[in-house]
N, C-alpha and C. Protein backbone atom coordinates (compact mmCIF):
# COMPACT_ATOMS: atom_id res chain seq x y z
N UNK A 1 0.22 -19.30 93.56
CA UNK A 1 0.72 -18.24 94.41
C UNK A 1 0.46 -18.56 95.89
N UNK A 2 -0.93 -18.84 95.95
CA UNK A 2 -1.07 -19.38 97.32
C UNK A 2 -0.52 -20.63 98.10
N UNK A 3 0.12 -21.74 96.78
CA UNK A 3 0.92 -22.56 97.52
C UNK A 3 2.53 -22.09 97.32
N UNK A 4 3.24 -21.24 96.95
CA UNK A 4 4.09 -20.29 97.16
C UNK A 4 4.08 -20.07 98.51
N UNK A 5 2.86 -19.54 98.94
CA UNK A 5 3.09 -18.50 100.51
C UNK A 5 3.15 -19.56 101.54
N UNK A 6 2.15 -20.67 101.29
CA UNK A 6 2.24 -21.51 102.00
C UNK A 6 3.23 -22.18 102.41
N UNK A 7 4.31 -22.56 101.83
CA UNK A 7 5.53 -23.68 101.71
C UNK A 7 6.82 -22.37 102.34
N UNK A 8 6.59 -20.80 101.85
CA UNK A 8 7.73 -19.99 101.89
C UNK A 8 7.25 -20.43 104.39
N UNK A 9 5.84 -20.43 104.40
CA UNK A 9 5.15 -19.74 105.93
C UNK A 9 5.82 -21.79 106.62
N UNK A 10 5.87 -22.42 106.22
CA UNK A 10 6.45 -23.76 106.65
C UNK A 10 8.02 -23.92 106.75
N UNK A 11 8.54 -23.38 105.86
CA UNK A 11 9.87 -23.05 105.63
C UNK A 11 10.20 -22.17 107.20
N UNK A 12 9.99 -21.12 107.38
CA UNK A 12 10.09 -20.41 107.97
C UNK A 12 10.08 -20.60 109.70
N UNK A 13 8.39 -21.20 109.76
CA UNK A 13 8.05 -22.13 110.93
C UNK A 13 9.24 -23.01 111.28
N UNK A 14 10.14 -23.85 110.27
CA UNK A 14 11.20 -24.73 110.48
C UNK A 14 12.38 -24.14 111.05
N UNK A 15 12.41 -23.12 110.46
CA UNK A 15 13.90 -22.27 110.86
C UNK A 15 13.36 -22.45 112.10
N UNK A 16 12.65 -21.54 112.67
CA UNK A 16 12.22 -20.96 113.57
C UNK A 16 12.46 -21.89 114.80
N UNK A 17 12.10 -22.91 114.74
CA UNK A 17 11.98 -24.20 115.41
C UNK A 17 12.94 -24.56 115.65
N UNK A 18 14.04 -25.40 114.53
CA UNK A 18 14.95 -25.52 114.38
C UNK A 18 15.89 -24.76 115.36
N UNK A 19 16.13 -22.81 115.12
CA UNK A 19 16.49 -22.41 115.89
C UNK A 19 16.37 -22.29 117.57
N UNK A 20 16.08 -22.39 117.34
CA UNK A 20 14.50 -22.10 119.54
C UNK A 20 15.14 -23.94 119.53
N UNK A 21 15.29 -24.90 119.16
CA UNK A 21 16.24 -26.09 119.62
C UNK A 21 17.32 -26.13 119.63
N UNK A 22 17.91 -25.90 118.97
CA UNK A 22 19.42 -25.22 119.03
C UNK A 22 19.74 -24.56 119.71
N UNK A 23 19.10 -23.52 120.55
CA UNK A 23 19.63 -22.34 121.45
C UNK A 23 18.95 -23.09 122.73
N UNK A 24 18.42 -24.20 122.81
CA UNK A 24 17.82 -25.03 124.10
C UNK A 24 18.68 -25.99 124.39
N UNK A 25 19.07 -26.48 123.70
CA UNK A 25 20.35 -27.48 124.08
C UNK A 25 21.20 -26.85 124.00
N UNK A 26 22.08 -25.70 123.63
CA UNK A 26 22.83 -24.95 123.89
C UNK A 26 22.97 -24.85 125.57
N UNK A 27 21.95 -24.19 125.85
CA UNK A 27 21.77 -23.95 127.33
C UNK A 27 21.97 -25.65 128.37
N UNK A 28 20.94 -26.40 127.60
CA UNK A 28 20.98 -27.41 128.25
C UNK A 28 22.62 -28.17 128.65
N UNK A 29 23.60 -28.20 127.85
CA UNK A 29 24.56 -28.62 127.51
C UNK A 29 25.69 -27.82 128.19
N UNK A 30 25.68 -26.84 128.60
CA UNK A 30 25.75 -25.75 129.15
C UNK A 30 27.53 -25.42 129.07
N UNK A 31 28.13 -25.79 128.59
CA UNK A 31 29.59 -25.52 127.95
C UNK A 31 30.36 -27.01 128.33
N UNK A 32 29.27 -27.91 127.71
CA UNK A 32 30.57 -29.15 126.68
C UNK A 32 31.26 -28.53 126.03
N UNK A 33 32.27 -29.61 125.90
CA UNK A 33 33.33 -29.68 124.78
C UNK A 33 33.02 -28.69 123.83
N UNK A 34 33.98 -27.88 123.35
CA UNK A 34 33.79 -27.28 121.88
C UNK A 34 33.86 -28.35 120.72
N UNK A 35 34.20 -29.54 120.48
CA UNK A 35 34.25 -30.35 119.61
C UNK A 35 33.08 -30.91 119.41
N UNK A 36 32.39 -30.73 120.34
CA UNK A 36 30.66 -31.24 120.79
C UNK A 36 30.10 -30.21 119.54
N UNK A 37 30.52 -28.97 120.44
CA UNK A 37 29.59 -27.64 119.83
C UNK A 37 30.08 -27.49 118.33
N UNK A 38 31.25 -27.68 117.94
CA UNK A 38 31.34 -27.21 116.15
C UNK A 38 30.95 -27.96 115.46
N UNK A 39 30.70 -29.65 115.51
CA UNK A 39 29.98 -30.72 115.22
C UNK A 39 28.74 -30.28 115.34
N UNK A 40 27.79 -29.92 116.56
CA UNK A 40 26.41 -29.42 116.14
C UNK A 40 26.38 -28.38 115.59
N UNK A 41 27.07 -27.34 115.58
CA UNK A 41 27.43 -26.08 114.70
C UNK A 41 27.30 -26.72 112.97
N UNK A 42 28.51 -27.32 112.49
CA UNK A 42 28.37 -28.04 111.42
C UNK A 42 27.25 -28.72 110.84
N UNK A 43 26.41 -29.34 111.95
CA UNK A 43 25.09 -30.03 111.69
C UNK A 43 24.03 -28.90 111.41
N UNK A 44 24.10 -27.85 111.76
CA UNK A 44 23.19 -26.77 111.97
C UNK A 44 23.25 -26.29 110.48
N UNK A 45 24.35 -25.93 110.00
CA UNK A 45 24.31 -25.01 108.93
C UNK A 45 24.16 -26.56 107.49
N UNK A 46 24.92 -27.68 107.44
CA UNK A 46 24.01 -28.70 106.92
C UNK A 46 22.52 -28.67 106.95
N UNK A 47 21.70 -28.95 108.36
CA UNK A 47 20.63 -28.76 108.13
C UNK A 47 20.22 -27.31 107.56
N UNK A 48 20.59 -26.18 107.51
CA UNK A 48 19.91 -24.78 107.00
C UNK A 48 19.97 -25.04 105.58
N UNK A 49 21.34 -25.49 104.98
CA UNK A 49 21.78 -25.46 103.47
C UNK A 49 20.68 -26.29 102.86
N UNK A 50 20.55 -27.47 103.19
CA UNK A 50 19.22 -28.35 103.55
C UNK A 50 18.23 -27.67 102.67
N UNK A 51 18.16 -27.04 104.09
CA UNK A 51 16.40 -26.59 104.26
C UNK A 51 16.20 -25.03 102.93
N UNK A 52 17.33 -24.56 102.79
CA UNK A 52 17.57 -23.36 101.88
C UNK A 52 17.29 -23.87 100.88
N UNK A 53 18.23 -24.72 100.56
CA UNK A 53 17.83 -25.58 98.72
C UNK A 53 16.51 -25.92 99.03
N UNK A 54 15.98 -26.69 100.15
CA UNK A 54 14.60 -27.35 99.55
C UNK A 54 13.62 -26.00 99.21
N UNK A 55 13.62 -25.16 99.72
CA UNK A 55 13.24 -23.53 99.52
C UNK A 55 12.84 -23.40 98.52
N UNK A 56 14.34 -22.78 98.09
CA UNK A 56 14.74 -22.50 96.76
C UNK A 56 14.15 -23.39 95.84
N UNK A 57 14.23 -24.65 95.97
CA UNK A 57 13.82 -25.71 94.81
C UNK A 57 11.96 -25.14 94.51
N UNK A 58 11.62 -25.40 96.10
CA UNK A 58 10.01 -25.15 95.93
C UNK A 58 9.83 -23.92 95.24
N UNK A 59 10.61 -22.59 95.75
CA UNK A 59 10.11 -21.54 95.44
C UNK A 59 10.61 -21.04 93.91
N UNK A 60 11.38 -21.62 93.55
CA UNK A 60 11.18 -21.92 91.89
C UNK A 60 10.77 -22.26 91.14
N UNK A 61 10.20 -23.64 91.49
CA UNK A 61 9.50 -24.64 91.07
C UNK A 61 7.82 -23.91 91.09
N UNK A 62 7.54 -23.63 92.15
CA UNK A 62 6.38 -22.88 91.95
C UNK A 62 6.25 -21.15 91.46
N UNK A 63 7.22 -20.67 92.10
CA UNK A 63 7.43 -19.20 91.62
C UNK A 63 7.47 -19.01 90.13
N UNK A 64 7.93 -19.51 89.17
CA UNK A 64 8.05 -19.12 88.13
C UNK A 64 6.86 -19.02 86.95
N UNK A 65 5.94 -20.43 87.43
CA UNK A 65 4.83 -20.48 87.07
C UNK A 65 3.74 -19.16 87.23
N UNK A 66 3.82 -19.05 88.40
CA UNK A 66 2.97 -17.91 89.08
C UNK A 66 3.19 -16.58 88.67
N UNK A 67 4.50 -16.47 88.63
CA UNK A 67 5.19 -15.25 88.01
C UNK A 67 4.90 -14.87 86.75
N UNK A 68 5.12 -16.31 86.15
CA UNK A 68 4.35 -15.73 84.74
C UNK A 68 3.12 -15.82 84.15
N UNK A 69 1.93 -16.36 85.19
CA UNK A 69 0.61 -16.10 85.45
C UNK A 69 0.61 -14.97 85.26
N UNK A 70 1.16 -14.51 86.76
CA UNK A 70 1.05 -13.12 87.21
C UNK A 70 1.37 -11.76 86.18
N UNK A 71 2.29 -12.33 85.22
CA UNK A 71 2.61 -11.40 84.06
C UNK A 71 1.86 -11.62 83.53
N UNK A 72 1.19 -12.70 82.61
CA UNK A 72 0.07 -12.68 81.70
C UNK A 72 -1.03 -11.92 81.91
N UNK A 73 -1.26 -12.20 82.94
CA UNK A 73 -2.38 -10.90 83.99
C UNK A 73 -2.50 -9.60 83.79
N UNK A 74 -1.21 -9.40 84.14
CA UNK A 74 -0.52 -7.97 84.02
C UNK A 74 -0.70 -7.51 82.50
N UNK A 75 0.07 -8.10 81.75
CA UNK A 75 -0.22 -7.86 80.27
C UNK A 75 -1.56 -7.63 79.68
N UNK A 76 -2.25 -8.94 79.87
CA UNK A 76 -3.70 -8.72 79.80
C UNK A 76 -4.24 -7.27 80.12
N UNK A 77 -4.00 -6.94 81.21
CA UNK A 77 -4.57 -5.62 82.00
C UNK A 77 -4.18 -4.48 81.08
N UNK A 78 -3.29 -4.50 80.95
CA UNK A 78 -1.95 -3.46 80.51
C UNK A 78 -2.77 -3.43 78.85
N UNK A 79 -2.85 -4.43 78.15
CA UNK A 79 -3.43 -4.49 77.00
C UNK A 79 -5.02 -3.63 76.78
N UNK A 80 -5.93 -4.60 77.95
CA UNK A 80 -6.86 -3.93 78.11
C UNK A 80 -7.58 -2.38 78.45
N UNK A 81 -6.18 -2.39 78.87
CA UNK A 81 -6.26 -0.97 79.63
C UNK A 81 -5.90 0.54 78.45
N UNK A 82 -4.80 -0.15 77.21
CA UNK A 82 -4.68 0.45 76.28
C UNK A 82 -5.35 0.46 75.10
N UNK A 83 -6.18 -0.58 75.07
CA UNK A 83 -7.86 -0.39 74.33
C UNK A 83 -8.63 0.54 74.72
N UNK A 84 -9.18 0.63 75.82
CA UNK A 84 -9.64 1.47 76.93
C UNK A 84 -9.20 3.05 76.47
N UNK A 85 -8.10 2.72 76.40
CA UNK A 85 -7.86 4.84 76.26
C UNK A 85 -7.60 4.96 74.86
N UNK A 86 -7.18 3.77 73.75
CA UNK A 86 -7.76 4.53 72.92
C UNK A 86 -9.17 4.57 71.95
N UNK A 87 -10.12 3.83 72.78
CA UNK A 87 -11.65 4.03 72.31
C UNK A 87 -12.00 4.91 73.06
N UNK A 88 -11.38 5.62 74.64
CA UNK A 88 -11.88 6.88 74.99
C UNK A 88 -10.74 7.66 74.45
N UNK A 89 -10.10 8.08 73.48
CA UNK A 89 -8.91 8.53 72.68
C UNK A 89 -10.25 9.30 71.83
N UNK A 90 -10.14 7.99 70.98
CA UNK A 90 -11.84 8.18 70.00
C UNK A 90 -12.82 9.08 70.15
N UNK A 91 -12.99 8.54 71.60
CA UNK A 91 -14.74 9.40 71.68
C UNK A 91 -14.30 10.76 72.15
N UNK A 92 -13.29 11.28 72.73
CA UNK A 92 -12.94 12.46 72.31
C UNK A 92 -12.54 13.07 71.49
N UNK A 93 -11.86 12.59 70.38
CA UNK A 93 -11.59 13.30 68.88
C UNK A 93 -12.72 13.31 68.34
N UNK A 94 -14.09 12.27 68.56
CA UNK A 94 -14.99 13.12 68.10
C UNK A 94 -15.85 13.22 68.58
N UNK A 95 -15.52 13.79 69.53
CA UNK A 95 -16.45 15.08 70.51
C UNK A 95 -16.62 16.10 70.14
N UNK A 96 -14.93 16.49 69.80
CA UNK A 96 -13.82 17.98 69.77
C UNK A 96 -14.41 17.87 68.38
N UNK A 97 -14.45 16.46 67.38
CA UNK A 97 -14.69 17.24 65.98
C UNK A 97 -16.51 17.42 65.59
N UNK A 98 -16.97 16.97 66.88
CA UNK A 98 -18.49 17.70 66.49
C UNK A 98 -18.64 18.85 67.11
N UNK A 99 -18.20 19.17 68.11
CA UNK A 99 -17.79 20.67 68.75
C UNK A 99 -17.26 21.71 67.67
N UNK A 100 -16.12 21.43 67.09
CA UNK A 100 -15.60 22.11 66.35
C UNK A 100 -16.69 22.03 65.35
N UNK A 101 -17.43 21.67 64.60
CA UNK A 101 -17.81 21.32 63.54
C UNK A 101 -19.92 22.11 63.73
N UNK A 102 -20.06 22.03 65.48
CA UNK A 102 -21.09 22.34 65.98
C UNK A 102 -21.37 23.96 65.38
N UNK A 103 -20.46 24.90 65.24
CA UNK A 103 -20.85 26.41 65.00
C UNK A 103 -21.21 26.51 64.03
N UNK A 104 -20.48 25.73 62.64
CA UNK A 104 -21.08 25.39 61.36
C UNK A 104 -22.47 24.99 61.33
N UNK A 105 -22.91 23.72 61.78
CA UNK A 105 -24.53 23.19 61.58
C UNK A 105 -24.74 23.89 62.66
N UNK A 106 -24.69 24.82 63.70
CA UNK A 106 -25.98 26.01 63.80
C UNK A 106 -26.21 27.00 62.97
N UNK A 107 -24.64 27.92 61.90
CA UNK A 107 -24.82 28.62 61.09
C UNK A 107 -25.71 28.18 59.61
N UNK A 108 -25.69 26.49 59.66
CA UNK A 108 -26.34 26.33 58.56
C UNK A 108 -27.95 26.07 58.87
N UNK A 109 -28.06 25.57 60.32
CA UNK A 109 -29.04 25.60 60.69
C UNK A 109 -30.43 26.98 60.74
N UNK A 110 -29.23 28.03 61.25
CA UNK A 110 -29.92 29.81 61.20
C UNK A 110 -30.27 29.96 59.58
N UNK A 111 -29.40 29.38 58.77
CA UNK A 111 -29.41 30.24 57.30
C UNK A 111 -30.84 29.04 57.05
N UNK A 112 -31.08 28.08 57.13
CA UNK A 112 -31.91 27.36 56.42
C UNK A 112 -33.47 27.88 57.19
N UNK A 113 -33.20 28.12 58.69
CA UNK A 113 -34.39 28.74 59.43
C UNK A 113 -34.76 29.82 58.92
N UNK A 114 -34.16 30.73 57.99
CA UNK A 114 -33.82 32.06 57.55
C UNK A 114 -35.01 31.74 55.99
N UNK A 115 -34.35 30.79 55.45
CA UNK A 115 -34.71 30.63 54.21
C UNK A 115 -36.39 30.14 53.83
N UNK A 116 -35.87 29.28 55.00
CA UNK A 116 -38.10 28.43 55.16
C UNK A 116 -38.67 29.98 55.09
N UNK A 117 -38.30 31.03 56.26
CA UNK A 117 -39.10 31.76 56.82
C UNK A 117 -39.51 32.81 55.69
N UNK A 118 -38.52 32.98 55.02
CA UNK A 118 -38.52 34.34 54.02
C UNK A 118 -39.33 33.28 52.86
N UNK A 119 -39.63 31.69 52.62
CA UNK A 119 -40.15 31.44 51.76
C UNK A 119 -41.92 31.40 52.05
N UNK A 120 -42.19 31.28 53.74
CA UNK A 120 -43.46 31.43 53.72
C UNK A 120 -43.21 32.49 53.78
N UNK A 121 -42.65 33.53 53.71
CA UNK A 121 -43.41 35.05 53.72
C UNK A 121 -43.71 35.27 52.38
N UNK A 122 -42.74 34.62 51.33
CA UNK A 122 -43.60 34.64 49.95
C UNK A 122 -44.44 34.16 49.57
N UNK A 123 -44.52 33.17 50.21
CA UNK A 123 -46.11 32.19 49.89
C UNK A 123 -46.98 33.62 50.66
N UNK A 124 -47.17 33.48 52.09
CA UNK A 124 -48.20 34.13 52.13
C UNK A 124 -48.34 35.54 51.79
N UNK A 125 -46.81 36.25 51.07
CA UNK A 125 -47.52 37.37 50.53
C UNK A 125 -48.38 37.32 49.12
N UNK A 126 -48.09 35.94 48.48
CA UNK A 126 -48.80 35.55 47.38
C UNK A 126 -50.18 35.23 47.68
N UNK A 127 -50.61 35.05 48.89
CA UNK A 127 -52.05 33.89 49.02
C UNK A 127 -52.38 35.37 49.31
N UNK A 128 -52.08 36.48 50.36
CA UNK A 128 -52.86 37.64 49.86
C UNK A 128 -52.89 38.25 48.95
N UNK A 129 -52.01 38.16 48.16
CA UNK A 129 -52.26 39.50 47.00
C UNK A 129 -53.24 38.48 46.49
N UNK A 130 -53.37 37.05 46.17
CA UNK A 130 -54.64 36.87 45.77
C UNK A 130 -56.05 36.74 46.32
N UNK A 131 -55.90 36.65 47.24
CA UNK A 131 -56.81 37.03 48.33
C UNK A 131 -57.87 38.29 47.96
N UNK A 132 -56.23 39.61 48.37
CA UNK A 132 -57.09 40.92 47.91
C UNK A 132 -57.27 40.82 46.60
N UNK A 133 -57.04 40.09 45.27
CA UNK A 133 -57.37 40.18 44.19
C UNK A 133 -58.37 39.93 43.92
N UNK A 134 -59.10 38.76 44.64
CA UNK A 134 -60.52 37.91 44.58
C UNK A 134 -61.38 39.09 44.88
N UNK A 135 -60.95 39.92 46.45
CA UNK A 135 -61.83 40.19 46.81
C UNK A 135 -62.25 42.00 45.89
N UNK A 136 -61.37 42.40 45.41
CA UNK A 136 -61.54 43.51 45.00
C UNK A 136 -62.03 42.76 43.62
N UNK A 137 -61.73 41.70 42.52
CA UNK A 137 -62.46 41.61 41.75
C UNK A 137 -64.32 41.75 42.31
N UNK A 138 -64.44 40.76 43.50
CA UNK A 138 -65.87 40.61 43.61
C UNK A 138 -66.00 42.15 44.12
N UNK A 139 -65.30 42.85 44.40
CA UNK A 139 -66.19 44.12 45.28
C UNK A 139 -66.18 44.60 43.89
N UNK A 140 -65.71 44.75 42.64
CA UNK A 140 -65.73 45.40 41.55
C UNK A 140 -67.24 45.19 40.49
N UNK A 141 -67.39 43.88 40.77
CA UNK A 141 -68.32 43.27 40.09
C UNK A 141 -69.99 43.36 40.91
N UNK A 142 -70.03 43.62 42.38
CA UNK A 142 -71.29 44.18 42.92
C UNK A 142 -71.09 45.46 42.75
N UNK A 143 -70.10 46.27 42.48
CA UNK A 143 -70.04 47.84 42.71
C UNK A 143 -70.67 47.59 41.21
N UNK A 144 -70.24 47.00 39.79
CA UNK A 144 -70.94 47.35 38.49
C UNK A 144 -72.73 46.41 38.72
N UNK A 145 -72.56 45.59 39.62
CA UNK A 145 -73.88 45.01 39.44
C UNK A 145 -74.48 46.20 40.65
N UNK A 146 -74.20 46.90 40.89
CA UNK A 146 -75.18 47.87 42.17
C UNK A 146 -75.36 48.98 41.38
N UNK A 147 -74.38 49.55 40.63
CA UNK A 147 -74.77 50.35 39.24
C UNK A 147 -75.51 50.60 38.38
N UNK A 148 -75.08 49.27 37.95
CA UNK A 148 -76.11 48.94 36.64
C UNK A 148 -77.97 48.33 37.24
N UNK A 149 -78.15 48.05 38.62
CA UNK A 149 -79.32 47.79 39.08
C UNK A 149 -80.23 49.73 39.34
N UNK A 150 -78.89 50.35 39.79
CA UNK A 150 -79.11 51.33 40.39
C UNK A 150 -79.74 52.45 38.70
N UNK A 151 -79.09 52.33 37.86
CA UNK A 151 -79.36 52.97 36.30
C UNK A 151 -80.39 52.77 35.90
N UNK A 152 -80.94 50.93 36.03
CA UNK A 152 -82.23 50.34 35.78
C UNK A 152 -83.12 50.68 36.20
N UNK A 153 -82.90 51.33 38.09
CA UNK A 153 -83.84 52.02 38.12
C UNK A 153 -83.96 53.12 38.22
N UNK A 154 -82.84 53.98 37.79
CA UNK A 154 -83.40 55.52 37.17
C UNK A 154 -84.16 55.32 36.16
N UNK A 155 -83.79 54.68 35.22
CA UNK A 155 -84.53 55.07 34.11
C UNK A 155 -85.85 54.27 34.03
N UNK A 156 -85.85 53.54 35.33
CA UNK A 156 -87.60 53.03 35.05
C UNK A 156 -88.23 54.09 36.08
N UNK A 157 -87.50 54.93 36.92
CA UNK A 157 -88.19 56.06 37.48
C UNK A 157 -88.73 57.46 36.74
N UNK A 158 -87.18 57.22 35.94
CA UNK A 158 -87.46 58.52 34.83
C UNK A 158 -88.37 58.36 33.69
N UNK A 159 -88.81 56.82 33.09
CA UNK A 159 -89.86 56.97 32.75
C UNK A 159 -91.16 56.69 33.26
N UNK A 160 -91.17 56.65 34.07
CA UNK A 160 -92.81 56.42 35.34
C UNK A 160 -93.05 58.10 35.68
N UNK A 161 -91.53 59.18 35.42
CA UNK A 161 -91.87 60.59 36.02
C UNK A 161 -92.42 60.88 34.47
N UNK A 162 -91.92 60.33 33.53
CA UNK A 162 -92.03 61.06 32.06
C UNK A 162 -93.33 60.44 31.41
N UNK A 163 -94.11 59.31 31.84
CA UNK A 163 -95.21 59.10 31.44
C UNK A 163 -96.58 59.71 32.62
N UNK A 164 -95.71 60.05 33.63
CA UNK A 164 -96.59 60.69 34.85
C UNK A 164 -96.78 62.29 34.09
N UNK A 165 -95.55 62.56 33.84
CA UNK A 165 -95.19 63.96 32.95
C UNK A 165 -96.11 64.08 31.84
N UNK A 166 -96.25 63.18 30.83
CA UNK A 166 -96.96 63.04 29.43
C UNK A 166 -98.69 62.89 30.33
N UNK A 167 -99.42 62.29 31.48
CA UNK A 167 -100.26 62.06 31.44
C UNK A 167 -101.02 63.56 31.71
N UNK A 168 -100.07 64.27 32.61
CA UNK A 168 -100.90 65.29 33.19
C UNK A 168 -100.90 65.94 32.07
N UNK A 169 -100.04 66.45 31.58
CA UNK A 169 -100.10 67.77 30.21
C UNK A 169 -101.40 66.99 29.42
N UNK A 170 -101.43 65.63 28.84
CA UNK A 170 -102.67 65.50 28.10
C UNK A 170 -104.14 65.93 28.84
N UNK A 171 -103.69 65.54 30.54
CA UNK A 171 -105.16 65.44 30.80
C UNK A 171 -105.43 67.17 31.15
N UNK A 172 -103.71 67.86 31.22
CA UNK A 172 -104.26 69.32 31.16
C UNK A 172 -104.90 70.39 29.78
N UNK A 173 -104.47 69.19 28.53
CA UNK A 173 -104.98 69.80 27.52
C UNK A 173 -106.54 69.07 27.04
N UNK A 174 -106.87 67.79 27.99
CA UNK A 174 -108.23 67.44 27.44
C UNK A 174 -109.50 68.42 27.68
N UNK A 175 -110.04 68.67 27.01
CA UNK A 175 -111.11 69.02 27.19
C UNK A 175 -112.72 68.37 26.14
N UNK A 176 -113.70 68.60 26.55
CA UNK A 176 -114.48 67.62 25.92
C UNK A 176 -114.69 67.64 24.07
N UNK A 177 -114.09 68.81 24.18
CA UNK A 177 -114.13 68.88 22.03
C UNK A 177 -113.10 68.14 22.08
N UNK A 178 -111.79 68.47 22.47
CA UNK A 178 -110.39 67.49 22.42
C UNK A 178 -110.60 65.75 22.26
N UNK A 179 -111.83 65.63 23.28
CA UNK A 179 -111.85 64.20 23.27
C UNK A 179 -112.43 63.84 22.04
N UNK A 180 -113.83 64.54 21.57
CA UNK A 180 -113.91 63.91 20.80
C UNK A 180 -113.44 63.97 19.44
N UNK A 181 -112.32 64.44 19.29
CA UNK A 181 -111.76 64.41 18.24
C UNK A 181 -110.93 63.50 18.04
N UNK A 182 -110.39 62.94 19.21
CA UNK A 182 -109.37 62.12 19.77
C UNK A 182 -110.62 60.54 19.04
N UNK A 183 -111.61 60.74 19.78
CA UNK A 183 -112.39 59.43 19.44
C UNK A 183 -113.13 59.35 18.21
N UNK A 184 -113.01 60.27 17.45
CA UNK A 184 -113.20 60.30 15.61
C UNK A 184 -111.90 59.94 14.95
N UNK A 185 -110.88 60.21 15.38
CA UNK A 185 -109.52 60.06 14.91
C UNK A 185 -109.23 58.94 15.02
N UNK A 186 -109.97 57.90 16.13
CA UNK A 186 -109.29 56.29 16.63
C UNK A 186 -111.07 55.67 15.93
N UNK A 187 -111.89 56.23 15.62
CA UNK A 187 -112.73 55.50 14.95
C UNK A 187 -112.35 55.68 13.16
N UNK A 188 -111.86 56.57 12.66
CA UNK A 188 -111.41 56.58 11.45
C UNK A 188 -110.49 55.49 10.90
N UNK A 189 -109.46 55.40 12.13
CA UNK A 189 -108.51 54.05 12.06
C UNK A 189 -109.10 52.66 11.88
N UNK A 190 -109.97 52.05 12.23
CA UNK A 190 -110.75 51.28 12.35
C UNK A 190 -110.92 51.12 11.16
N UNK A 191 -110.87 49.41 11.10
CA UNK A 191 -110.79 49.12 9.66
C UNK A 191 -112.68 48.73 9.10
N UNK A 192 -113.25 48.68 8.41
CA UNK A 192 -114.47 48.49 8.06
C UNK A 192 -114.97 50.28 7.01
N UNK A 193 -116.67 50.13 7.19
CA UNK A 193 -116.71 51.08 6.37
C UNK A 193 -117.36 52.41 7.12
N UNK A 194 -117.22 52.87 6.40
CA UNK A 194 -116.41 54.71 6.82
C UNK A 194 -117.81 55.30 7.85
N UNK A 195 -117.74 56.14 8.69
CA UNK A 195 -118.54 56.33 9.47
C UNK A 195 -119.73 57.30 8.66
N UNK A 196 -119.67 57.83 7.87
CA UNK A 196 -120.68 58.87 6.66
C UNK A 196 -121.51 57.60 6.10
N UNK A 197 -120.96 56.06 5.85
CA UNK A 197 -121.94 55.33 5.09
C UNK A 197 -122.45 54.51 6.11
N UNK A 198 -122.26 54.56 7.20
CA UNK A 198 -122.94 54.08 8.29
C UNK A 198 -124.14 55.12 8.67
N UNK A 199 -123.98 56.34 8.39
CA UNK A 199 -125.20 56.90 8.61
C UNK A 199 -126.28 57.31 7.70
N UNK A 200 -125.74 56.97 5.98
CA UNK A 200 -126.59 56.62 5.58
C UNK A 200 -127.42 55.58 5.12
């Protein structure tokens, strides 16, 4: 491409030149002969036809190459560029289908948050009811052991009042004949021989 521009910018320079001499000897010459002038006239457009084909030749010769560089390029781009939109094609269909799809896994998300929660509330309404089960068994079992300690000692009070009871009435009915009748009665028991052959 760049030797394209180059050869079109030389080309050009030539005209240019070419012309700006032509219009100098024009002047210089300053109205010779017209047979002079259609002869360099004739030479003029020879040399342009010239210089046009050699142009043309270059700028074909190189243009076409370039051109279809320049398309391959293009294509390339053009290709690349339609990869490009449809892998961002892609990542928006599924954007839109996790968006769309997003109200669902929060509704399943709430129902499963729902479900844990209502399952520890059964666990822990289970770990108390056994909880209070333990504990009302044990409060059941000191309430019968505080009972039954508490019975044990009524009735070791009630008999400490009932042998306190039995002592006084005896010692309110002892009197000294009482006793010793009491101590003939516990010497009679006595095993050996009889208290009448002991005194004789």
């Amino acid at each position: 491409m760049k030797r394209l521009i180059l050869w079109a910018g030389l080309a050009a320079l030539i005209l240019t030149a070419s012309s700006v001499a032509w219009a100098a000897e024009e002047k210089s010459a300053g109205g010779e002969a017209s047979s002079e002038s259609g002869g360099l006239k004739a030479w003029e457009w020879a040399n342009f036809l010239v210089l046009a084909g050699g142009l043309g030749y270059i700028i074909r010769k190189n243009a076409g190459p370039a051109f279809e560089a320049r398309g391959r390029l293009i294509r390339k781009a053009m290709l690349e560029a339609e990869e490009i939109r449809k892998e961002a094609e892609a990542r928006v269909a599924d954007v839109e289908r996790r968006l769309d799809h997003l109200a669902d896994e929060i509704a399943a998300l709430r129902a499963e948050a729902q479900h844990e929660e209502e399952a520890e509330n059964a666990r822990y309404e289970r770990r108390t009811a056994s909880e209070l089960a333990k504990i009302q068994a044990h409060a059941e079992q000191e309430i019968a052991a505080a009972g039954k300690a508490a019975r044990m000692e009524l009735k070791r009070h009630a008999a400490d009042l009932a042998l306190e009871l039995a002592e006084r009435k005896i010692r309110a009915r002892m009197n000294p004949a009482t006793e010793d009748q009491l101590v003939r009665m516990f010497m009679d028991r006595l095993p050996g021989p009889p208290p009448s052959a002991a005194a004789n």
